[in-house]
N, C-alpha and C. Protein backbone atom coordinates (compact mmCIF):
# COMPACT_ATOMS: atom_id res chain seq x y z
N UNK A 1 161.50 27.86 2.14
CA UNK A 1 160.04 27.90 1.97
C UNK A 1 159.39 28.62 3.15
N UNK A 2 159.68 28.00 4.34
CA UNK A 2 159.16 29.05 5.98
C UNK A 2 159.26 30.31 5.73
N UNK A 3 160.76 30.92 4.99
CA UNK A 3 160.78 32.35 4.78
C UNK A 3 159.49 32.88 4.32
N UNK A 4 159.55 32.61 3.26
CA UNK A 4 158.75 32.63 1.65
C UNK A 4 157.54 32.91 2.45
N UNK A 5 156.60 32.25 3.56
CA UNK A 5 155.19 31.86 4.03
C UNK A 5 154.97 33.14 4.78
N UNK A 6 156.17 33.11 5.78
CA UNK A 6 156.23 34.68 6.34
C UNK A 6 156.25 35.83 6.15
N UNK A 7 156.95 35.87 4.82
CA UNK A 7 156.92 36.81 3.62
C UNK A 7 155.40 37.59 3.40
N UNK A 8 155.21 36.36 2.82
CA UNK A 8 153.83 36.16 2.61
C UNK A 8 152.51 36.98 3.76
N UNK A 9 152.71 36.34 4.99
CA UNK A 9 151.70 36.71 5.76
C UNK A 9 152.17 37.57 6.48
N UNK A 10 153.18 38.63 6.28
CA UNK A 10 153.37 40.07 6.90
C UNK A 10 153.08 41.00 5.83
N UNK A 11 152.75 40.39 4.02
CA UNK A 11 152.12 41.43 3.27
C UNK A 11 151.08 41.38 3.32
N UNK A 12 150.48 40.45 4.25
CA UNK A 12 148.37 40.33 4.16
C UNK A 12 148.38 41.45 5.55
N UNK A 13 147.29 42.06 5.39
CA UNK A 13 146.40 43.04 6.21
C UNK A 13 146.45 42.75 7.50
N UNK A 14 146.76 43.17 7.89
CA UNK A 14 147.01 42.36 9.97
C UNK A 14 145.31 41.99 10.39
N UNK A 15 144.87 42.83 9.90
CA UNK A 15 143.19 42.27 10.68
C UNK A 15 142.50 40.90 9.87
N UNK A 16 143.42 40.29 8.58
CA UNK A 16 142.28 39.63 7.78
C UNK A 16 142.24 38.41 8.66
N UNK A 17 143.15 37.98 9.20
CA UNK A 17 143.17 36.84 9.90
C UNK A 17 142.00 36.40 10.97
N UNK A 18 142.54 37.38 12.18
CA UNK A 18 141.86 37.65 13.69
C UNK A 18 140.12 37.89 13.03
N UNK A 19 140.10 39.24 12.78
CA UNK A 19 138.63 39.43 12.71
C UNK A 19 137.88 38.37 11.75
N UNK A 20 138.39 37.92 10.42
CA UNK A 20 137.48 36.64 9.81
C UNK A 20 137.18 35.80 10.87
N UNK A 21 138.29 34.61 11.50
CA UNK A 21 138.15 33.74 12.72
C UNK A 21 137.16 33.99 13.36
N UNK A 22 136.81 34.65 13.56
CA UNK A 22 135.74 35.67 14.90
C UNK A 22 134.03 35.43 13.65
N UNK A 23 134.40 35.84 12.41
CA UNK A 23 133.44 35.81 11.89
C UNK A 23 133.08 34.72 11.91
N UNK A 24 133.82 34.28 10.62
CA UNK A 24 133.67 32.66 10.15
C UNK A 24 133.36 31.50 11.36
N UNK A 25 133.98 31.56 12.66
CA UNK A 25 133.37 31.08 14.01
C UNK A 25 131.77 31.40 14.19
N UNK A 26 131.00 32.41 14.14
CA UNK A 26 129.56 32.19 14.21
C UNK A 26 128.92 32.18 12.51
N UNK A 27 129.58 32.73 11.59
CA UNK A 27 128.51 32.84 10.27
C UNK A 27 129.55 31.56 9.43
N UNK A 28 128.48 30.63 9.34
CA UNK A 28 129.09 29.59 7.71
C UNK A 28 129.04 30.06 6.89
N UNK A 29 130.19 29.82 5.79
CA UNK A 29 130.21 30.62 4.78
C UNK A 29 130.40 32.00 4.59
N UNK A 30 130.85 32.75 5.98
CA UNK A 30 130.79 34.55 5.59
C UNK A 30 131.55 34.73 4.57
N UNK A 31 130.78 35.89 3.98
CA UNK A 31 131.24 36.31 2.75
C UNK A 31 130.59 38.22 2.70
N UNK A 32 131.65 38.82 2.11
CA UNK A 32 131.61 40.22 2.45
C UNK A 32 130.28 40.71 1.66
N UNK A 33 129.10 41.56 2.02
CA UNK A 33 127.96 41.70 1.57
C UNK A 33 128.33 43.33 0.71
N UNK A 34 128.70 44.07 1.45
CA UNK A 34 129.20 45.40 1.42
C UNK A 34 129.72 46.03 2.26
N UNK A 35 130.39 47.51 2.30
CA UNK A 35 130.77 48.28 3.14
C UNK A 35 130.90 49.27 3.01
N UNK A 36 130.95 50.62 3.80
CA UNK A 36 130.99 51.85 3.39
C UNK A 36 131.94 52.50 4.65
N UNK A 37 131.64 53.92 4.55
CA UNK A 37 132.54 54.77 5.82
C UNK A 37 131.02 55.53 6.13
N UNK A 38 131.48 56.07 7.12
CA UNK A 38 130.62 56.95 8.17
C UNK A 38 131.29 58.39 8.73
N UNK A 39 130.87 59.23 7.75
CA UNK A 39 131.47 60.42 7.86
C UNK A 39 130.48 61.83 8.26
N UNK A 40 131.20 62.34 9.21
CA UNK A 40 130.59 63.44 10.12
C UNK A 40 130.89 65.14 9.53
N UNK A 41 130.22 65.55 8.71
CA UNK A 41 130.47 66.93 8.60
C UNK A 41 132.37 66.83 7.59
N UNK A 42 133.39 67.38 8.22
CA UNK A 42 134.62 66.85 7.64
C UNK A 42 135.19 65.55 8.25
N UNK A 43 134.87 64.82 9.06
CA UNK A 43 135.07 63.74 10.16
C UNK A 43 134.61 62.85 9.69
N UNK A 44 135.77 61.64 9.45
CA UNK A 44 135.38 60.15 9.44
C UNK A 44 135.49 59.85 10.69
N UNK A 45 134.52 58.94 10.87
CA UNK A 45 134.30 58.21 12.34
C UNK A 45 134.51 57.06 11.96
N UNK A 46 133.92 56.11 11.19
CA UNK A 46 134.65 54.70 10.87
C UNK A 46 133.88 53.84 9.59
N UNK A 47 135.28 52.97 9.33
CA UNK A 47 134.78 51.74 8.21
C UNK A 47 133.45 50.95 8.67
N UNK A 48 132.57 50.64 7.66
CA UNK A 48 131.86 49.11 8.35
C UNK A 48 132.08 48.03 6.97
N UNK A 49 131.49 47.02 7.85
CA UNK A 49 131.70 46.12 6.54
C UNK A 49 131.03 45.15 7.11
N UNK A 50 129.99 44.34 6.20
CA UNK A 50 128.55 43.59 6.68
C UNK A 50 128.89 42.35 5.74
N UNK A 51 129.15 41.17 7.07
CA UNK A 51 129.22 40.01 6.61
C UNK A 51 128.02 39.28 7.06
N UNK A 52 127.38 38.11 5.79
CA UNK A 52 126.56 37.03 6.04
C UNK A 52 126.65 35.88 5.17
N UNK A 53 126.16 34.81 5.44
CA UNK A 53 126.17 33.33 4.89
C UNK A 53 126.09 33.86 3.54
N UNK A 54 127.21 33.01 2.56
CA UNK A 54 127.40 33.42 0.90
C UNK A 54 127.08 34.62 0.41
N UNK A 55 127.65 35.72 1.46
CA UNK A 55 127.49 37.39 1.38
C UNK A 55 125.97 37.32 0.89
N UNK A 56 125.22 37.10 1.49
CA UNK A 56 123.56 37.39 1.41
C UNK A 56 122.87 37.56 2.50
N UNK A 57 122.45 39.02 2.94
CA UNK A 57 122.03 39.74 3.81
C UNK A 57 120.48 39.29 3.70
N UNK A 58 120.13 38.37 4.90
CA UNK A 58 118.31 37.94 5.04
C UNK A 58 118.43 38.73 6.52
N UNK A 59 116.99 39.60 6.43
CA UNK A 59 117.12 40.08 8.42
C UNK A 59 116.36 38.77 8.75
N UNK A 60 116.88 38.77 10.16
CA UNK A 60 116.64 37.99 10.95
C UNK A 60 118.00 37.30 10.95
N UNK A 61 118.57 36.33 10.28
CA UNK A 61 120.07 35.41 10.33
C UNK A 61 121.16 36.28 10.84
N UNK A 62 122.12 34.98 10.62
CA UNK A 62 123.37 35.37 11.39
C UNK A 62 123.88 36.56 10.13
N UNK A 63 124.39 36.89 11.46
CA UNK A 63 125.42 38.31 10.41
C UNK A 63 126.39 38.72 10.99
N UNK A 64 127.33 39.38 10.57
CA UNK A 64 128.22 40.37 11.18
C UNK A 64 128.77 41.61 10.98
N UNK A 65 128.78 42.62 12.10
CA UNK A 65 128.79 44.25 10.97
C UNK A 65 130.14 44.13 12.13
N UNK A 66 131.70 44.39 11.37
CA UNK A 66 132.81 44.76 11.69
C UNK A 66 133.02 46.67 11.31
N UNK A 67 133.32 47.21 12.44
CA UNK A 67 133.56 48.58 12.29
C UNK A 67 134.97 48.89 12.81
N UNK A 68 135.71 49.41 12.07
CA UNK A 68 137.20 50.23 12.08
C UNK A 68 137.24 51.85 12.74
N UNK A 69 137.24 51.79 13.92
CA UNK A 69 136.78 53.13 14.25
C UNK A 69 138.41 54.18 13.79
N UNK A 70 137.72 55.51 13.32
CA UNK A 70 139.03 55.75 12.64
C UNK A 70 139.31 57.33 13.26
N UNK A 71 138.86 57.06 14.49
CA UNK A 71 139.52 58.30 15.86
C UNK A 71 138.93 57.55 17.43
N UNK A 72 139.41 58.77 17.99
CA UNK A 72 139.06 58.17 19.55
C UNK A 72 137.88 58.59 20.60
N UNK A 73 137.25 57.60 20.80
CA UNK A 73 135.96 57.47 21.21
C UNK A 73 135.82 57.28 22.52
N UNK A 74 134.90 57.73 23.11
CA UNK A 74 134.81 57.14 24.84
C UNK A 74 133.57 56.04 24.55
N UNK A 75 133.57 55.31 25.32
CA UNK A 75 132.84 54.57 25.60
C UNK A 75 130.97 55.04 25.83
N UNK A 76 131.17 55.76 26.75
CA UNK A 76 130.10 56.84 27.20
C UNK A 76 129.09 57.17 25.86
N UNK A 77 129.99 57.84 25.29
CA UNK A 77 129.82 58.27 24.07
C UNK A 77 129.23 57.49 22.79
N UNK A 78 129.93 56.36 22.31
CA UNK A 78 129.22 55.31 21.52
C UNK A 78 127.70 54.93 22.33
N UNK A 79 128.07 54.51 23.18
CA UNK A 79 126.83 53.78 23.94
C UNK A 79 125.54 54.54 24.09
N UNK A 80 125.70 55.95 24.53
CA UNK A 80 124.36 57.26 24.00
C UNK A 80 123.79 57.26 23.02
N UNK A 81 124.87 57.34 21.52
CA UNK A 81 124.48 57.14 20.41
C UNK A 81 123.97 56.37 20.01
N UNK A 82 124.19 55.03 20.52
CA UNK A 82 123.81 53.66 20.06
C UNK A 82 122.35 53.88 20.48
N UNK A 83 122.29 54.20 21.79
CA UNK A 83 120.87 54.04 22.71
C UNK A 83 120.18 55.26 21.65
N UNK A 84 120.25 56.23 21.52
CA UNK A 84 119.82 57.45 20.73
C UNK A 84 119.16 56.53 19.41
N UNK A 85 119.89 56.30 18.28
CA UNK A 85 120.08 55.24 17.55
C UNK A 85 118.59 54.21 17.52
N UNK A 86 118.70 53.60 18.61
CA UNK A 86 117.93 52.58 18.72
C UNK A 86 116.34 52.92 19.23
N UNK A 87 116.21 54.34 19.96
CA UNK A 87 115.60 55.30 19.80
C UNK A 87 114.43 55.32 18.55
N UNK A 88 115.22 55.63 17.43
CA UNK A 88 115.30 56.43 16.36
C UNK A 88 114.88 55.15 15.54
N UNK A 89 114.64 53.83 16.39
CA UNK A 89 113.87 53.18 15.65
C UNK A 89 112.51 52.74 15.97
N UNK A 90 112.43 53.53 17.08
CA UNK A 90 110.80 53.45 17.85
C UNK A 90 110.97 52.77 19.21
N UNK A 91 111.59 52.83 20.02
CA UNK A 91 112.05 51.92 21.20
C UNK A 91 112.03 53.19 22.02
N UNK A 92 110.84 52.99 22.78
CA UNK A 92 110.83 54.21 23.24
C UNK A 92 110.90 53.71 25.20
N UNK A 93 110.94 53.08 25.64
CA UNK A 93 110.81 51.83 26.78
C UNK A 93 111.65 52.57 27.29
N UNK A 94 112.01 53.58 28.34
CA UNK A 94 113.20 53.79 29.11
C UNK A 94 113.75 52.72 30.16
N UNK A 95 113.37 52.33 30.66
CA UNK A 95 113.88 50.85 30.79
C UNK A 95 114.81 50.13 30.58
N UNK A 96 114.30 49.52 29.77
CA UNK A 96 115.05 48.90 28.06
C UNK A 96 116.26 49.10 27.77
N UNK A 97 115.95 50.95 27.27
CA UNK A 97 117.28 51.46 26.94
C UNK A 97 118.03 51.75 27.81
N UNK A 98 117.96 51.89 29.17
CA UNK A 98 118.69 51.98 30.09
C UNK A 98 119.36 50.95 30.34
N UNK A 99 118.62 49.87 30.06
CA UNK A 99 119.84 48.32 30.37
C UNK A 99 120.48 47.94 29.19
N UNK A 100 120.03 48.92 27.93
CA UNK A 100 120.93 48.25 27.14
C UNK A 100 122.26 49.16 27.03
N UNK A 101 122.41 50.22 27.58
CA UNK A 101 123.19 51.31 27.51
C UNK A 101 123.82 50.61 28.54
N UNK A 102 123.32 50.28 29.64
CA UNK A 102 125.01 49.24 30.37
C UNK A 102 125.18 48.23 29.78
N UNK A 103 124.66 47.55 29.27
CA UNK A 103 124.63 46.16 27.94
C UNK A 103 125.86 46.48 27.53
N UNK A 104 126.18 47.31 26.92
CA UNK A 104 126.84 48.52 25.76
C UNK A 104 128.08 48.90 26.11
N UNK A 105 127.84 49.69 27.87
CA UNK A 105 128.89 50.12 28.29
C UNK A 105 130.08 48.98 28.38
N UNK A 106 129.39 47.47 28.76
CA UNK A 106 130.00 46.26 29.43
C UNK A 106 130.12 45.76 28.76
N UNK A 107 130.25 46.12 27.11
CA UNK A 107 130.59 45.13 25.68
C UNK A 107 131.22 45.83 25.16
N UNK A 108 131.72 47.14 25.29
CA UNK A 108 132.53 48.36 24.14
C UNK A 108 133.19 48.93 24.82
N UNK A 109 134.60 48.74 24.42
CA UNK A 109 135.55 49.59 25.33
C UNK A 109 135.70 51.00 24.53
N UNK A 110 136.19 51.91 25.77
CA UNK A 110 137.05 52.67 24.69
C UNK A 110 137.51 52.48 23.32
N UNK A 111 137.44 53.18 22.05
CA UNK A 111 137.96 52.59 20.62
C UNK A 111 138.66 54.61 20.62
N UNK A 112 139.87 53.77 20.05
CA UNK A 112 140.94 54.11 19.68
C UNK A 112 141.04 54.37 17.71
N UNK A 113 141.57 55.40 17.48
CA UNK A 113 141.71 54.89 15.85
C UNK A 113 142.72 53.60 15.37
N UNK A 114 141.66 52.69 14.33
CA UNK A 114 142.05 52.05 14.48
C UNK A 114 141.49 50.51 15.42
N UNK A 115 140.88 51.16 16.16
CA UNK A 115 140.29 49.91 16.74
C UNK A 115 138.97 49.03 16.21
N UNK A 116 138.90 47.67 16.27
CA UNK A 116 138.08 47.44 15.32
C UNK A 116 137.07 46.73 16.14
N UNK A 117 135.66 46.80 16.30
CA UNK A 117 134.64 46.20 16.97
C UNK A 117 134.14 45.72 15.78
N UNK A 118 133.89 44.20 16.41
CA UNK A 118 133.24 43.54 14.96
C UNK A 118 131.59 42.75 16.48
N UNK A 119 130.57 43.26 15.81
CA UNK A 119 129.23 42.70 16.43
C UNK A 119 128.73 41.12 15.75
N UNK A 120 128.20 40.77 16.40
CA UNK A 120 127.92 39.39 15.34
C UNK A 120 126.40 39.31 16.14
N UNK A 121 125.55 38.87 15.27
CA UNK A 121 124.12 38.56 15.30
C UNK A 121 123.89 36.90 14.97
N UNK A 122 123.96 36.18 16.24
CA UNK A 122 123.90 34.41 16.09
C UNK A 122 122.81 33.44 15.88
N UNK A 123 123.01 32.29 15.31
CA UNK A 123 122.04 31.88 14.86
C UNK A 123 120.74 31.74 16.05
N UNK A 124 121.39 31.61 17.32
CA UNK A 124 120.53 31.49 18.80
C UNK A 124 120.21 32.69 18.84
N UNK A 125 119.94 34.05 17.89
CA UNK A 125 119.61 35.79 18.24
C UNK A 125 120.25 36.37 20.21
N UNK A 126 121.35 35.69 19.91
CA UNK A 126 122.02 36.52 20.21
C UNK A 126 123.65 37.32 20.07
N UNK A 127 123.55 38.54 20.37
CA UNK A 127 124.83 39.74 19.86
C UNK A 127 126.16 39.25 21.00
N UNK A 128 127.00 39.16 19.81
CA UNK A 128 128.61 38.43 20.46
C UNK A 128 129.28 39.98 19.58
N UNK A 129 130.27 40.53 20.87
CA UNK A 129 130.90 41.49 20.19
C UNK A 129 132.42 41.04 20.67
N UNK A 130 133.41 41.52 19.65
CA UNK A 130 135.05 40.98 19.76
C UNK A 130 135.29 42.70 19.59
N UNK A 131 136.59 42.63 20.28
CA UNK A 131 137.12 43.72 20.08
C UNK A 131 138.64 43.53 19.23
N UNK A 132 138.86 44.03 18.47
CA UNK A 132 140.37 43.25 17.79
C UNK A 132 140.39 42.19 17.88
N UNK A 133 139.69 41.52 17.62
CA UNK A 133 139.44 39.67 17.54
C UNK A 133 139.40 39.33 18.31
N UNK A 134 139.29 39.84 19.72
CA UNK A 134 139.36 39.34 21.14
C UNK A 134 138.46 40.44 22.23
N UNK A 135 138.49 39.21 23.67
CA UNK A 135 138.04 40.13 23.84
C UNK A 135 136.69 40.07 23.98
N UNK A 136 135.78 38.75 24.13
CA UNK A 136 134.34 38.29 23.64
C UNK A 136 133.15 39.16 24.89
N UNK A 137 132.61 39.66 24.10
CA UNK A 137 131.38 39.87 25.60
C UNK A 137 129.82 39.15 25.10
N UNK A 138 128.67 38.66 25.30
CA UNK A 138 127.61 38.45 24.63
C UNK A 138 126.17 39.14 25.18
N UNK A 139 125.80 39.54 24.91
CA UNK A 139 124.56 40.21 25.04
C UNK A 139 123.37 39.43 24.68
N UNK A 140 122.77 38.59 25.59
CA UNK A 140 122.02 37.41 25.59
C UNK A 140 120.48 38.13 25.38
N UNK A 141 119.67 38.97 24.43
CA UNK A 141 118.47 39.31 24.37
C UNK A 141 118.12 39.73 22.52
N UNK A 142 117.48 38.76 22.35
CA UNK A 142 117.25 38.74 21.28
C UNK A 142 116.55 40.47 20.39
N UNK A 143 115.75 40.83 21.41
CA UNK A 143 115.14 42.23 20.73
C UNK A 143 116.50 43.27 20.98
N UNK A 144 117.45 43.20 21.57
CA UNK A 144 118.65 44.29 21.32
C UNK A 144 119.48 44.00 20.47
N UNK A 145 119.50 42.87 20.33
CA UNK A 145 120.32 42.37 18.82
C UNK A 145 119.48 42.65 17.31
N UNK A 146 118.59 42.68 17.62
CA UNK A 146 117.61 43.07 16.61
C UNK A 146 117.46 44.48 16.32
N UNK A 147 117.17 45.38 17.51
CA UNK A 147 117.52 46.32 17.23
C UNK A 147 119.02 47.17 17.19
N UNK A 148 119.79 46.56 17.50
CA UNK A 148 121.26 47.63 17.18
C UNK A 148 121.62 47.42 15.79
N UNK A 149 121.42 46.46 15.08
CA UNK A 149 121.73 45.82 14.23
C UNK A 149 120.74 46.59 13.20
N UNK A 150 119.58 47.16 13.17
CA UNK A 150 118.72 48.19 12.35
C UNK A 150 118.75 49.20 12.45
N UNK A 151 119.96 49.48 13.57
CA UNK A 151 121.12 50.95 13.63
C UNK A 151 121.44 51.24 12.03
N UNK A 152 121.62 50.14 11.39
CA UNK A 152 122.40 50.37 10.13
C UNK A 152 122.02 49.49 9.06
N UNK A 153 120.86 48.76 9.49
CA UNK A 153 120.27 47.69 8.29
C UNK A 153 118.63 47.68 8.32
N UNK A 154 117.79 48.50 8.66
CA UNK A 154 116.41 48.74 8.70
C UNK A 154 116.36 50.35 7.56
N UNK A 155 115.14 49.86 6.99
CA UNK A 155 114.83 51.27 6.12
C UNK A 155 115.05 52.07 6.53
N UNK A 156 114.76 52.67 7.81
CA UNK A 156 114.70 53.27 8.96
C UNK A 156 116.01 53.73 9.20
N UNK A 157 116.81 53.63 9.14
CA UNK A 157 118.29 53.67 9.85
C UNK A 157 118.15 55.49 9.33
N UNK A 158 118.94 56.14 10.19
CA UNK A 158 119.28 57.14 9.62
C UNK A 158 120.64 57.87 8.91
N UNK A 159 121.01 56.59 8.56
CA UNK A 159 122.04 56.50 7.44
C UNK A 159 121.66 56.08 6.24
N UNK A 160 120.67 56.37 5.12
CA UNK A 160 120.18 55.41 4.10
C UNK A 160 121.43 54.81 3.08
N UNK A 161 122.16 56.30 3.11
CA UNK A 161 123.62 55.69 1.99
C UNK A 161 124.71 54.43 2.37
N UNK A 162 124.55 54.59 3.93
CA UNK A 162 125.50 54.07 4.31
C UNK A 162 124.68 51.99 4.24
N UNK A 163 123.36 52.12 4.47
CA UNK A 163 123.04 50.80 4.38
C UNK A 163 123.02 50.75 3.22
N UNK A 164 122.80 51.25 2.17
CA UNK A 164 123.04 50.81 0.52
C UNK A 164 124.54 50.29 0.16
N UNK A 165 125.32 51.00 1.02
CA UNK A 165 126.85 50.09 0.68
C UNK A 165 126.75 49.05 1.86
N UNK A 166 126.26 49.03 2.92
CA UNK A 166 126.43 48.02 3.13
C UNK A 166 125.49 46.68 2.81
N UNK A 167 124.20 47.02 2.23
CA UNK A 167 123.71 45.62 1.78
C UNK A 167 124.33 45.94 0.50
N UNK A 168 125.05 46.45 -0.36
CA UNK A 168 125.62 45.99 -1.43
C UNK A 168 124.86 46.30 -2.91
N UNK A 169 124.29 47.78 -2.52
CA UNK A 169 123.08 48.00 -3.45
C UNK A 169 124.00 49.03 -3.85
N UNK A 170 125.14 49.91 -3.35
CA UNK A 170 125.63 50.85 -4.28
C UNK A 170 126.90 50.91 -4.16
């Protein structure tokens, strides 16, 4: 029977385990809302996939957007974009974005293809990021969790297709 179990859990997905745990630890009930890819010209850059309580996306609640980055990234690099990004949703405070860009730097490592950053948005508004299920950093400010998180879930986003698969509208 031990065989049989092992069997078993070397044909499941290596990430379903680690990254749920991570979820299911801040969201009750996660359940997959949607997901899409994020593709550059001929370039995929990465999976997402947007978990919330009984896969039902309310802004404001807990959530979690897990991303599969699917090449290799500097750090530097995400964190501009992100700040750019967050920008691009009216955050114009240099300030702000300057502390959240070390926020950023000091929560996102290097990603590798393959590497998976999963963000989580908590019921206390604040952003817990895991890196491969590990790995915890938290970003204790409720308006940067609010806004990174409308990176990809505000009308606004400048991905519209990509938030339609991920709230689960296409």
């Amino acid at each position: 029977m031990r065989k049989i179990l092992i069997a078993i859990f070397l044909l499941l997905p290596s990430h379903s385990f680690a990254i749920d745990f991570v979820i299911e630890k801040h969201i009750p009930n996660a359940k997959l809302v949607g997901s899409g890819k994020l593709s550059e010209m001929f370039w995929d850059i990465y999976n997402a996939e947007l978990y919330a309580p009984n896969g039902e996306y309310i802004e404001g609640k807990p959530l979690a957007l897990k991303i599969e980055y699917l090449r290799d990234i500097k750090t530097q690099k995400i964190a501009d974009q992100i700040v750019e990004d967050i920008k691009e949703q009216g955050v114009e405070d240099g300030q702000k974005l300057n502390k959240w860009r070390k926020d950023i730097m000091n929560s996102i490592p290097d990603v590798e293809d393959g590497t998976t950053i999963t963000g989580i948005y908590t019921k206390d508004k604040k952003t817990v990021f895991y890196t491969n299920g590990g790995m915890k950093k938290i970003i204790n400010d409720e308006e940067f969790g609010q806004k990174f998180f409308d990176i990809w879930l505000s009308p606004n986003t400048t991905e519209p297709r990509l938030r339609k698969k991920l709230l689960g509208q296409i």
